[in-house]
C-alpha atoms as a PDB file:
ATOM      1  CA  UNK A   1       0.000   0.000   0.000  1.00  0.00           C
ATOM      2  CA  UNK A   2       3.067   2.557   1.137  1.00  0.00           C
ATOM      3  CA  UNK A   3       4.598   1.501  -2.491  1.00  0.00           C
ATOM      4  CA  UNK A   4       1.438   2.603  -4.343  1.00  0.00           C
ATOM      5  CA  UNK A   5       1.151   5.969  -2.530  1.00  0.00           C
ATOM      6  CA  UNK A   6       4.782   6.706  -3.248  1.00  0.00           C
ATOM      7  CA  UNK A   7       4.702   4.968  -6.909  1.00  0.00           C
ATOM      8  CA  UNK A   8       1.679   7.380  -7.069  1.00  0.00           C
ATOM      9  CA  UNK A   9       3.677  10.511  -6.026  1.00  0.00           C
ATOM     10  CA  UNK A  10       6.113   9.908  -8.624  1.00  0.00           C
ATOM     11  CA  UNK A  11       3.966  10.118 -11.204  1.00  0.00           C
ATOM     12  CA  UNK A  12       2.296  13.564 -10.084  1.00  0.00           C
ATOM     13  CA  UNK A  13       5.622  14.961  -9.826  1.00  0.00           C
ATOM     14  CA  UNK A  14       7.150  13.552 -12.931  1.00  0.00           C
ATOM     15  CA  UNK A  15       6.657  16.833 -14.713  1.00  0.00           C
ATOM     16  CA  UNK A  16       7.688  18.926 -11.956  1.00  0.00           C
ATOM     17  CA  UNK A  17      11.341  17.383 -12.030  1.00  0.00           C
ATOM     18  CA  UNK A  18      14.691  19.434 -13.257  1.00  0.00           C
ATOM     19  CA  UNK A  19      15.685  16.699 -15.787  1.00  0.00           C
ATOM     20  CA  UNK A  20      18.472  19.338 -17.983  1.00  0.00           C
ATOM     21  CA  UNK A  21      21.720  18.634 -17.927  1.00  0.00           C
ATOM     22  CA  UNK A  22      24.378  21.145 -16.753  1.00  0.00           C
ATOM     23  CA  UNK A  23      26.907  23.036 -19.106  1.00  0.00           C
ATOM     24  CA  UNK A  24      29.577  22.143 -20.198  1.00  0.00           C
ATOM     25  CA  UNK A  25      32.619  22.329 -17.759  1.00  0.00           C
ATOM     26  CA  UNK A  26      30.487  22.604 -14.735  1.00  0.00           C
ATOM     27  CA  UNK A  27      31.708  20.473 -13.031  1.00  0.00           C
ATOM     28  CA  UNK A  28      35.493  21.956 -13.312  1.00  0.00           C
ATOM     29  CA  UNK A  29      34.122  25.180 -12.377  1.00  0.00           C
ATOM     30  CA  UNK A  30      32.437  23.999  -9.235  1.00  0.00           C
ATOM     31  CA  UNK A  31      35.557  22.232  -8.127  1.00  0.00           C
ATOM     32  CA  UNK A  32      37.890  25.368  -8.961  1.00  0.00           C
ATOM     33  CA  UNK A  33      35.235  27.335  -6.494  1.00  0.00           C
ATOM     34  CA  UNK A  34      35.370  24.874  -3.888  1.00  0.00           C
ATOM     35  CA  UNK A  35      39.251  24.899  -3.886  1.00  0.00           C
ATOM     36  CA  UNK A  36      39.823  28.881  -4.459  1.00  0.00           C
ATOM     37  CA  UNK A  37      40.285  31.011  -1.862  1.00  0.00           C
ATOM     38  CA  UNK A  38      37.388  33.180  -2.030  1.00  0.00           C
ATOM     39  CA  UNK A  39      35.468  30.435   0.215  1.00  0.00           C
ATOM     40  CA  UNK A  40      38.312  30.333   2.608  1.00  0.00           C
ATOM     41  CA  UNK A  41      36.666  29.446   5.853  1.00  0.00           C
ATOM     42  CA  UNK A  42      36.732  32.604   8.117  1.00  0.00           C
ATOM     43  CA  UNK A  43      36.712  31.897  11.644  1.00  0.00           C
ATOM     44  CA  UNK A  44      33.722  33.615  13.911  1.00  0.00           C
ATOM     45  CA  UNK A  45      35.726  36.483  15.382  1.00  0.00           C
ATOM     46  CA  UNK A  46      35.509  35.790  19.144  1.00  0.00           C
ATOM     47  CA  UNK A  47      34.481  38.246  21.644  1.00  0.00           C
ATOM     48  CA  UNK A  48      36.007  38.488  24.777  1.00  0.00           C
ATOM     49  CA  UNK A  49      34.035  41.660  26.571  1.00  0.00           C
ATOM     50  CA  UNK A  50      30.710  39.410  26.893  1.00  0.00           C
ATOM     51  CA  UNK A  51      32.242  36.724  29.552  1.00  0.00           C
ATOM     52  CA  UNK A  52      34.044  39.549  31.043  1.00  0.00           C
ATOM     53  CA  UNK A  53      30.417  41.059  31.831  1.00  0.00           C
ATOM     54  CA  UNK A  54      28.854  37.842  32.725  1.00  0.00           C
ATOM     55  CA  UNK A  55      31.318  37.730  35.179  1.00  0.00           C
ATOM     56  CA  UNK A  56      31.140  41.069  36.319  1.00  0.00           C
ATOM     57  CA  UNK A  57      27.277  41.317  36.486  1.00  0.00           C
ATOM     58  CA  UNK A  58      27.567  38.181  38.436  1.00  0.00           C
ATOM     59  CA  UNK A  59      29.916  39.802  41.034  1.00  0.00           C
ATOM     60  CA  UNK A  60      27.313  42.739  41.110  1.00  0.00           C
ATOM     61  CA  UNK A  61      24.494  40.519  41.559  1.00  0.00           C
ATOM     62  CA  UNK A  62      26.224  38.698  44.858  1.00  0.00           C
ATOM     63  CA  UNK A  63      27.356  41.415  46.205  1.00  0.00           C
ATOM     64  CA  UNK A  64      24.247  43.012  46.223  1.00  0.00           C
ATOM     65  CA  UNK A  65      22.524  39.971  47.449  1.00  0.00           C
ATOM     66  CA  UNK A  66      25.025  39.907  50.549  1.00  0.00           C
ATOM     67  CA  UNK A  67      24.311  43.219  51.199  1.00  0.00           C
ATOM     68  CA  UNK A  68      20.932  42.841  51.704  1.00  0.00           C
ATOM     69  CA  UNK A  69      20.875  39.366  53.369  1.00  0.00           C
ATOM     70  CA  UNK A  70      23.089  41.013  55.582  1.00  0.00           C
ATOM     71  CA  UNK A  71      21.701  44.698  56.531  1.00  0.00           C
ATOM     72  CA  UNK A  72      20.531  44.922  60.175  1.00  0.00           C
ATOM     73  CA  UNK A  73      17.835  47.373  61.092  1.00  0.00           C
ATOM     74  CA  UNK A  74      18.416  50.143  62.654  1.00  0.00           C
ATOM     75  CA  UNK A  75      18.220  49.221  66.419  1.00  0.00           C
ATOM     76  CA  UNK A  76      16.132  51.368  68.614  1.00  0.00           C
ATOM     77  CA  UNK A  77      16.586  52.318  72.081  1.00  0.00           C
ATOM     78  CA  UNK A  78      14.659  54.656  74.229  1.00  0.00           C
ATOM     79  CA  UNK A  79      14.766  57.910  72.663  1.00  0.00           C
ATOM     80  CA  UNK A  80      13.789  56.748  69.589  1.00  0.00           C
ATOM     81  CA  UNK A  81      10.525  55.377  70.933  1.00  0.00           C
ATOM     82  CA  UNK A  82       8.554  59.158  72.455  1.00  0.00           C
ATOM     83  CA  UNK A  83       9.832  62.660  73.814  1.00  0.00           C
ATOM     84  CA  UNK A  84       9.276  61.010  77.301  1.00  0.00           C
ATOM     85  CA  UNK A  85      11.021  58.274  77.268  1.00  0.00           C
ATOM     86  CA  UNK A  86      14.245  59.507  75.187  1.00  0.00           C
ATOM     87  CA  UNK A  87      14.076  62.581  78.511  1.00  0.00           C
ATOM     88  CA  UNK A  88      14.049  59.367  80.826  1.00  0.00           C
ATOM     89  CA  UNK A  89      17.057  57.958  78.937  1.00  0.00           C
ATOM     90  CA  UNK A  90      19.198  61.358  78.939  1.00  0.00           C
ATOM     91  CA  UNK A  91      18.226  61.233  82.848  1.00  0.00           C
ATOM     92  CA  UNK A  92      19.587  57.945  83.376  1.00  0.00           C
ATOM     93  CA  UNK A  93      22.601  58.742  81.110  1.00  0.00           C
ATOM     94  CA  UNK A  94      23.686  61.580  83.547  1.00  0.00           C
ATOM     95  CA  UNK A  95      22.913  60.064  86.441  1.00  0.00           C
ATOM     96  CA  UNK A  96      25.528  57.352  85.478  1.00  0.00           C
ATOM     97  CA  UNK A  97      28.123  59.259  83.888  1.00  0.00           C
ATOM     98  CA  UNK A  98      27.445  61.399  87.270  1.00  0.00           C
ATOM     99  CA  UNK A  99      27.523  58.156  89.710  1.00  0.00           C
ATOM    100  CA  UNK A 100      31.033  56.846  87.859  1.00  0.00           C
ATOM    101  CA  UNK A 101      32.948  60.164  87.912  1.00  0.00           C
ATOM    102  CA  UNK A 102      32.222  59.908  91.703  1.00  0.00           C
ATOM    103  CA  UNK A 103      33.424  56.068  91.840  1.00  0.00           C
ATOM    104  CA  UNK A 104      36.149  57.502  89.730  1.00  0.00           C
ATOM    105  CA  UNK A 105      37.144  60.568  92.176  1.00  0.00           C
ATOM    106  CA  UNK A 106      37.043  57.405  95.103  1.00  0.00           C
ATOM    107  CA  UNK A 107      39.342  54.960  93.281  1.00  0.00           C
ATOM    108  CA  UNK A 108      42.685  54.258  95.593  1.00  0.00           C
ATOM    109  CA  UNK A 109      44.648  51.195  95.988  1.00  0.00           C
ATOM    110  CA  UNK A 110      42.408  49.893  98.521  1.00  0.00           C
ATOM    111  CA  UNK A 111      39.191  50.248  96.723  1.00  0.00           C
ATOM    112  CA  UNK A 112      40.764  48.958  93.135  1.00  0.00           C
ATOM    113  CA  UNK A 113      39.121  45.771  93.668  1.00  0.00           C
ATOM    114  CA  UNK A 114      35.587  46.724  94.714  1.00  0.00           C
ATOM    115  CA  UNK A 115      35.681  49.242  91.863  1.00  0.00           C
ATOM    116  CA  UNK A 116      37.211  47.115  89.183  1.00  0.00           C
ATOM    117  CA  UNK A 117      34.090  44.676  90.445  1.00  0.00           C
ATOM    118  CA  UNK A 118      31.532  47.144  90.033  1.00  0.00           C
ATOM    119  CA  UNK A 119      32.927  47.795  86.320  1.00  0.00           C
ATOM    120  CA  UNK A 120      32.623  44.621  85.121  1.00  0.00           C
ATOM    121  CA  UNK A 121      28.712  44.549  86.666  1.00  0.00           C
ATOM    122  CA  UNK A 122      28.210  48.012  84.879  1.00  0.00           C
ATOM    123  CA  UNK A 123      29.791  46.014  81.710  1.00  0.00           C
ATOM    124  CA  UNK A 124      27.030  43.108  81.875  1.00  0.00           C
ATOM    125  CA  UNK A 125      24.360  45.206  82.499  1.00  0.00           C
ATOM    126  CA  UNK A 126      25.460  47.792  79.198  1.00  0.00           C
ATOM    127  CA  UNK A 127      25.392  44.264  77.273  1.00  0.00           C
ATOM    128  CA  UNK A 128      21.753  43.200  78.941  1.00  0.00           C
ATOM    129  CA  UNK A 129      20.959  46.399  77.623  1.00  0.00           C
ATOM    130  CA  UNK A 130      22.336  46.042  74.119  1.00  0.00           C
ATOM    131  CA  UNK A 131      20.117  42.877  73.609  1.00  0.00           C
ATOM    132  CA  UNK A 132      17.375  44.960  75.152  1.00  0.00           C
ATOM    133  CA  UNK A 133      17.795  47.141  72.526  1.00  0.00           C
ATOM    134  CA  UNK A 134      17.846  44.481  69.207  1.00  0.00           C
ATOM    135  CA  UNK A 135      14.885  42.893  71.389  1.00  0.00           C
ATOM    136  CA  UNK A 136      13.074  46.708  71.674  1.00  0.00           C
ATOM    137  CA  UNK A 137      13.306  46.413  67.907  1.00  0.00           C
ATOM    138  CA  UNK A 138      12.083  42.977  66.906  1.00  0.00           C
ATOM    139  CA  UNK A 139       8.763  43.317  69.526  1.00  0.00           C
ATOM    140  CA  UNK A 140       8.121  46.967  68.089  1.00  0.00           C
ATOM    141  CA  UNK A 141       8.211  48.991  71.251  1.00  0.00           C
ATOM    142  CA  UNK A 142       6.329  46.207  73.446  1.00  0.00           C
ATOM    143  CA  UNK A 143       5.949  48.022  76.721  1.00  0.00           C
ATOM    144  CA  UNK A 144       7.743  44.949  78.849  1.00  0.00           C
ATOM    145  CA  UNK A 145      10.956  45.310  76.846  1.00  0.00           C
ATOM    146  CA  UNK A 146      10.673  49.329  77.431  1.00  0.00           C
ATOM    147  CA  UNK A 147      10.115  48.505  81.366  1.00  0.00           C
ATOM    148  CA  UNK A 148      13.096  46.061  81.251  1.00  0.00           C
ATOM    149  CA  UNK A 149      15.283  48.721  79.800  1.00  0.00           C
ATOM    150  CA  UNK A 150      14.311  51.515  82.808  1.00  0.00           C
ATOM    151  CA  UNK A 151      14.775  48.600  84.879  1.00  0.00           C
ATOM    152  CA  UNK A 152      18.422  48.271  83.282  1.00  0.00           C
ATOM    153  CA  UNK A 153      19.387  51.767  84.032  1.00  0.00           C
ATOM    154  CA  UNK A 154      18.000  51.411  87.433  1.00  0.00           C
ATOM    155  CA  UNK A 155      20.089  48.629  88.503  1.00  0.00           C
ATOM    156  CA  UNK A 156      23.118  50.153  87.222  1.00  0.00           C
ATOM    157  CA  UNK A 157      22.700  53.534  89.501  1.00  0.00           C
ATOM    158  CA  UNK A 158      22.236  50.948  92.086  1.00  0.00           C
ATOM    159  CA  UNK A 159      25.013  49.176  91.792  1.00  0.00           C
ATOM    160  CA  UNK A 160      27.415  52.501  91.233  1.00  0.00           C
ATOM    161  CA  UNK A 161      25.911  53.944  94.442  1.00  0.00           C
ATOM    162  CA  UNK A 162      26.018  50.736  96.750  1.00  0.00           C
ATOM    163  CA  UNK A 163      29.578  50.587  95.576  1.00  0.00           C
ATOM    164  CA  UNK A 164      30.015  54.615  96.558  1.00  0.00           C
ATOM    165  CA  UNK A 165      28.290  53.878  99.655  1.00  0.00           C
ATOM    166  CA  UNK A 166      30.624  50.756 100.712  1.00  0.00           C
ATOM    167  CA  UNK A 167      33.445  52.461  99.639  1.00  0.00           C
ATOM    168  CA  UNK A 168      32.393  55.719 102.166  1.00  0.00           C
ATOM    169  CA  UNK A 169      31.555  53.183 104.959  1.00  0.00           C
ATOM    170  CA  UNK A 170      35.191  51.880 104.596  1.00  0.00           C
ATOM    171  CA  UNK A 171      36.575  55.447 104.930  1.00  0.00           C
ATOM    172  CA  UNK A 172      34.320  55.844 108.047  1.00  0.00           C
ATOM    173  CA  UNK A 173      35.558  52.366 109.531  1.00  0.00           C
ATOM    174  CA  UNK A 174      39.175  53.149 108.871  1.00  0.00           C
ATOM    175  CA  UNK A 175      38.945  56.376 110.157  1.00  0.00           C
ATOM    176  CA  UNK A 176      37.099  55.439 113.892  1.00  0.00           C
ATOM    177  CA  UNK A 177      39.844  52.680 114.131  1.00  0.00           C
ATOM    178  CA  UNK A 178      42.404  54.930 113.804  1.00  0.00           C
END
């Protein structure tokens, strides 16, 4: 059946079919052409800027993506919450850069110790209060965090005046057993 359908074909196309013959010499001619130089193969001139940018949009593109992955927001503390509350934190502020000039004014060889002791209490509360801060962020001014972070302040004024006051009871004490 395939035969007929092609045997078929044929015979619609028979007209249709270039049956001349070339001229004469054509095939010299087309061999002369294949082996001149006029169809010299010319290589694809390669371009060397278009990895170069691949590369250098790809370098763009990470670096940008690291930048972003990696951009903190802008932590908040107190003042940056109301009026009120950035005037409570400029209190505070005072009051401790007030409290340690004091300690500072009281520091002698025999006190180096309860004062280098009181420092490094100052120091852990300052870093309670540094997470207080990235946590003041994330919770978006929740009022507990804002109470912890009075709180924080508090504690340090209480530690630099307990220390003040221990330090004045040892003058007292050394001065009565004299």
């Amino acid at each position: 059946m395939k035969k007929d359908n092609i045997d078929q074909l044929f015979k619609n196309l028979n007209q249709d079919f270039d049956i001349e013959t070339p001229n004469l010499g054509h095939e010299q001619r087309f061999l002369d052409r294949l082996n001149s130089n006029s169809l010299v193969e010319t290589k694809p001139k390669k371009s060397y800027w278009k990895p170069l940018l691949a590369v250098a949009a790809s370098i763009v593109l990470c670096f940008s993506l690291f930048t972003i992955l990696h951009q903190k927001p802008e932590v908040k503390d107190l003042a940056s919450v109301s009026p009120e509350l950035s005037k409570t934190q400029d209190f505070f502020t005072s009051a401790i850069a007030q409290e340690l000039s004091k300690l500072n004014e009281e520091r002698t060889p025999e006190t180096e110790a309860l004062i280098a002791d009181a420092l490094k209490q100052i120091a852990l509360l300052e870093k309670d209060y540094q997470t207080l801060k990235t946590d003041l962020t994330e919770s978006g001014n929740d009022k507990r965090v804002i109470y912890a972070m009075i709180s924080n302040f508090q504690s340090r004024i209480d530690v630099l005046q307990n220390v003040i006051t221990n330090i004045e009871n040892m003058k007292q004490l050394k001065q009565t057993t004299l």
